[in-house]
N, C-alpha and C. Protein backbone atom coordinates (compact mmCIF):
# COMPACT_ATOMS: atom_id res chain seq x y z
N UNK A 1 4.95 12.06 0.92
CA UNK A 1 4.98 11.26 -0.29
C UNK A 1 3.61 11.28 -0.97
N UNK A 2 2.95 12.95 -1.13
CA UNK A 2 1.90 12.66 -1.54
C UNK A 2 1.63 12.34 -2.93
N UNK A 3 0.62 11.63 -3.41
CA UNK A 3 1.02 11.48 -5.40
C UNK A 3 1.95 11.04 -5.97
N UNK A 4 2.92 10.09 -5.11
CA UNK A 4 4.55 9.78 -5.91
C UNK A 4 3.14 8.43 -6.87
N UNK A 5 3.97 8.21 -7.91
CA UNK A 5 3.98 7.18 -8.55
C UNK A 5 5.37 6.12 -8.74
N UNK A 6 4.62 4.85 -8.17
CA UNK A 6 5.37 4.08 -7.68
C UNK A 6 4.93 2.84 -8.95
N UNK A 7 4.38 2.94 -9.54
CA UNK A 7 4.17 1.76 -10.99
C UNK A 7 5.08 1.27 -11.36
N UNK A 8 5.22 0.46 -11.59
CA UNK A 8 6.00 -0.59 -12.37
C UNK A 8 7.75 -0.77 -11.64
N UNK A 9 7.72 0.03 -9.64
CA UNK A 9 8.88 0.02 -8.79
C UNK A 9 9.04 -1.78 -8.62
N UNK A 10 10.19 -1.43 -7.77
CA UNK A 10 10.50 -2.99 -7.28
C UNK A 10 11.22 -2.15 -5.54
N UNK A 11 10.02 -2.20 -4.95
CA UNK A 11 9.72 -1.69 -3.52
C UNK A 11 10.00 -2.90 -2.57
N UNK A 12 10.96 -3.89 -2.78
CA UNK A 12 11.18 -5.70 -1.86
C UNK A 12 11.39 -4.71 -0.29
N UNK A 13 11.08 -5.05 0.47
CA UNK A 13 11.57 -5.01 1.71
C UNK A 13 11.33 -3.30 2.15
N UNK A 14 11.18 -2.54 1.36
CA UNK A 14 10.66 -0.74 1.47
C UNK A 14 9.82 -0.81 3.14
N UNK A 15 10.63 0.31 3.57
CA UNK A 15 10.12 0.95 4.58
C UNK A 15 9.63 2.46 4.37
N UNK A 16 8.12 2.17 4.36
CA UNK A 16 7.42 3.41 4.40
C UNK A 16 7.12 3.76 5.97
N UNK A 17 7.98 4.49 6.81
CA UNK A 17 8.18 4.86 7.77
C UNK A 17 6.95 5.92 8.05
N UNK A 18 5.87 6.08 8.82
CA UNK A 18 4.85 7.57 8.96
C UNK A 18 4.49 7.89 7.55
N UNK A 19 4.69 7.54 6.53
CA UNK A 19 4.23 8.40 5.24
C UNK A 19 2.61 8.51 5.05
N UNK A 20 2.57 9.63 4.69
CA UNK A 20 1.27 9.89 4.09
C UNK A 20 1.10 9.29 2.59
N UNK A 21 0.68 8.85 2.33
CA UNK A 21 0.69 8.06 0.44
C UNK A 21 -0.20 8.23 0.32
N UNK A 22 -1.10 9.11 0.53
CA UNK A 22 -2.57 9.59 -0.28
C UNK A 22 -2.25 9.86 -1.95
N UNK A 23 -3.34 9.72 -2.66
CA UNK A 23 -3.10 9.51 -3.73
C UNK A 23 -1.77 9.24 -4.65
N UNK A 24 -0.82 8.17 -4.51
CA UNK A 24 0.24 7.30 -4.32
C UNK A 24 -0.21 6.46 -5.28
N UNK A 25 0.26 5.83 -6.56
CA UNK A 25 -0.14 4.89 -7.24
C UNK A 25 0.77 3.76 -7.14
N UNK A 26 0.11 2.55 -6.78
CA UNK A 26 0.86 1.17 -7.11
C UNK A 26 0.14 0.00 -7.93
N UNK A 27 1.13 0.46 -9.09
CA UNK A 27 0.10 -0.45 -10.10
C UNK A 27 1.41 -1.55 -10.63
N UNK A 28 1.68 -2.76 -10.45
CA UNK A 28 2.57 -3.50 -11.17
C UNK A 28 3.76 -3.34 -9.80
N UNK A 29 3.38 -3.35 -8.83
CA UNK A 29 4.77 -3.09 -7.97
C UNK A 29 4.72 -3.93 -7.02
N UNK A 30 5.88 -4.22 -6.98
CA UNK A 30 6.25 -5.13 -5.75
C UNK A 30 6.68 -4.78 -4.69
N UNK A 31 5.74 -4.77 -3.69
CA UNK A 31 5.40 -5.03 -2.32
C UNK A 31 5.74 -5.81 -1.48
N UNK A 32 6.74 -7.12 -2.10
CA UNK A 32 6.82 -8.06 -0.90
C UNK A 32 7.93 -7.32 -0.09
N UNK A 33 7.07 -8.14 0.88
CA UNK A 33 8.00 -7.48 2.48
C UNK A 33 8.19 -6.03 2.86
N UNK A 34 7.61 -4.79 2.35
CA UNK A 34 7.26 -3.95 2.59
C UNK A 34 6.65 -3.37 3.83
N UNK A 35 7.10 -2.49 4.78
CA UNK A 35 6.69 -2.14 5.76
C UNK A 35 5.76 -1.20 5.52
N UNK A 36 4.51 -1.18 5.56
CA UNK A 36 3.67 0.40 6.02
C UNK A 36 3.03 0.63 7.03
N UNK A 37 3.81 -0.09 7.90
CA UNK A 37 2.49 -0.83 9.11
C UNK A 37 2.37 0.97 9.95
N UNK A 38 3.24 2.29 9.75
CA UNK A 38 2.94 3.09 10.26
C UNK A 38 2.64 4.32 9.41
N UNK A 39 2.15 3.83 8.41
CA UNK A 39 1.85 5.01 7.05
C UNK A 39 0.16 4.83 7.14
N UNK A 40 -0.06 5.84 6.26
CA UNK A 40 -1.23 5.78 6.09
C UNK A 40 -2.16 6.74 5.01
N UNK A 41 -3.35 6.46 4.90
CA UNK A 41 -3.48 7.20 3.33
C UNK A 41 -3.36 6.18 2.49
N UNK A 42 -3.16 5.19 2.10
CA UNK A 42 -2.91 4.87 1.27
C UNK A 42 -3.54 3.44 0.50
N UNK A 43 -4.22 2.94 -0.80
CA UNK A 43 -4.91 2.37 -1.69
C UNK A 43 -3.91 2.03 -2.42
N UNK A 44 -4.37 0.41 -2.14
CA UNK A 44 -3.41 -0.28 -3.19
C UNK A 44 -4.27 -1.91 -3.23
N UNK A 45 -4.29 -2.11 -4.56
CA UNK A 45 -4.82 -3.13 -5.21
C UNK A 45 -3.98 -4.63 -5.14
N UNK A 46 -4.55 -5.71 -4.10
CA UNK A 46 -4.07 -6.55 -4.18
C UNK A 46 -3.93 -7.47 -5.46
N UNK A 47 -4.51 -7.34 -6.20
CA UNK A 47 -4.79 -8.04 -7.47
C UNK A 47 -4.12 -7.64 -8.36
N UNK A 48 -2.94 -6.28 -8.51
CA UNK A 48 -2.28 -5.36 -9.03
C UNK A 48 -1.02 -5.60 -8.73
N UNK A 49 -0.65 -6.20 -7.88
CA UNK A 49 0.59 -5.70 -7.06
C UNK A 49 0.84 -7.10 -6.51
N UNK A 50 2.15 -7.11 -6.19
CA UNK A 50 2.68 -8.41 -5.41
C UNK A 50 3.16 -8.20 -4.10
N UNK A 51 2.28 -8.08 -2.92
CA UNK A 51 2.33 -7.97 -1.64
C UNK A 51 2.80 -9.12 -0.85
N UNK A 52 3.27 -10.44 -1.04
CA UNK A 52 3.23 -11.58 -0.63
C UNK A 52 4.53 -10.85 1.08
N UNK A 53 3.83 -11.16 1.93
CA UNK A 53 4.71 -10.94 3.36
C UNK A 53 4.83 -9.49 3.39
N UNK A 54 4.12 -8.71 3.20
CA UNK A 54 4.40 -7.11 3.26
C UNK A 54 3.45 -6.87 4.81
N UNK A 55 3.60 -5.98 5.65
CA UNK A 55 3.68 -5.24 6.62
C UNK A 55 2.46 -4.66 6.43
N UNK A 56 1.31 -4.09 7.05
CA UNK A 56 0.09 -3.59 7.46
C UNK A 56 -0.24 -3.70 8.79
N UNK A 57 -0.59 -2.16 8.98
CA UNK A 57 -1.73 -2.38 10.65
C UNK A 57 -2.84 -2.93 10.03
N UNK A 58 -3.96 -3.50 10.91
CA UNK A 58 -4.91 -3.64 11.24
C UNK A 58 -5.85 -2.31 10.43
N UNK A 59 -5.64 -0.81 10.89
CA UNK A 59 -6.51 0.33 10.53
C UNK A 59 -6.41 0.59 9.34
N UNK A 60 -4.88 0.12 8.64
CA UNK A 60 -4.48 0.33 7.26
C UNK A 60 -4.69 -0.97 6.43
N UNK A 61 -5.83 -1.49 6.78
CA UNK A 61 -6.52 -2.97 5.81
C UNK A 61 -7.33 -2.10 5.25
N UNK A 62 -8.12 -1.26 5.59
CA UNK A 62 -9.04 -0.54 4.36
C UNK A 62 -8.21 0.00 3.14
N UNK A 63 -7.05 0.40 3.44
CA UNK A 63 -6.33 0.75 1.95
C UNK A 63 -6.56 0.01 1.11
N UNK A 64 -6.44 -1.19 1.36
CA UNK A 64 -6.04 -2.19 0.47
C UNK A 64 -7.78 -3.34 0.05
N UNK A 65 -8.97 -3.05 0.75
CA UNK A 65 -10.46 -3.40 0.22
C UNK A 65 -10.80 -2.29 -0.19
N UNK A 66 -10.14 -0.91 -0.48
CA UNK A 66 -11.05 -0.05 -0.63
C UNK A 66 -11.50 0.24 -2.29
N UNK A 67 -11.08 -0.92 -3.48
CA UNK A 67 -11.99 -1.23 -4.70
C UNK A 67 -13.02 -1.85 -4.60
N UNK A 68 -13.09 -2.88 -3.51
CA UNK A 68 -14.61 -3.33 -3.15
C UNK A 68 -15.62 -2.90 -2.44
N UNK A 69 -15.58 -1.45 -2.34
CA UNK A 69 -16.12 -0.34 -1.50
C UNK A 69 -17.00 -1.29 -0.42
N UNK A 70 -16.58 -1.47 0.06
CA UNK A 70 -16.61 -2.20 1.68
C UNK A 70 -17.06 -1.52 2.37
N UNK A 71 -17.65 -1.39 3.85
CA UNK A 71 -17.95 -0.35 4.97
C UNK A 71 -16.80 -0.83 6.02
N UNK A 72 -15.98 -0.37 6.34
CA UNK A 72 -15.27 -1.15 7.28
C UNK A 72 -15.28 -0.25 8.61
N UNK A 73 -15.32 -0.93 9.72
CA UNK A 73 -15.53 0.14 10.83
C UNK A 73 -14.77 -0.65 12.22
C-alpha cells in the first residue's frame, strides 16, 4: 500500500493488516478504531485526522510525532 492516498476516506474500524504505508497520505480521515498495530511505515498527523480509539504499537508512535521531529529511540 505504498503512496495510496487515503484523504478525505472514512477508514472507522480499517484493518491495516502488515502494510507498508510509506508515503500513504492521511489528511481529513478517519481513523477511529483503526488497526495498524502491525503495519508500518507510516506518518500521520494527529491534528489532521480523527484517530479517537485507533490501534498502534508502541514502535509505530513515531509515525504519528514524526511533524514534531522528535528523536525517539
Amino acid at each position: 500500500m505504498v503512496a495510496v492516498d487515503f484523504m478525505n476516506t472514512d477508514l472507522t474500524e480499517a484493518l491495516f493488516d502488515n502494510c507498508n504505508l510509506r508515503r500513504a497520505v492521511f489528511v481529513d480521515t478517519n481513523l477511529q478504531k483503526a488497526d495498524f498495530y502491525s503495519s508500518h511505515n507510516y506518518t500521520i498527523d494527529p491534528e489532521k485526522n480523527k484517530l479517537k480509539k485507533a490501534i498502534f504499537s508502541s514502535q509505530g508512535l513515531k509515525g504519528l510525532l514524526e511533524k514534531y521531529d522528535l528523536v525517539v529511540k
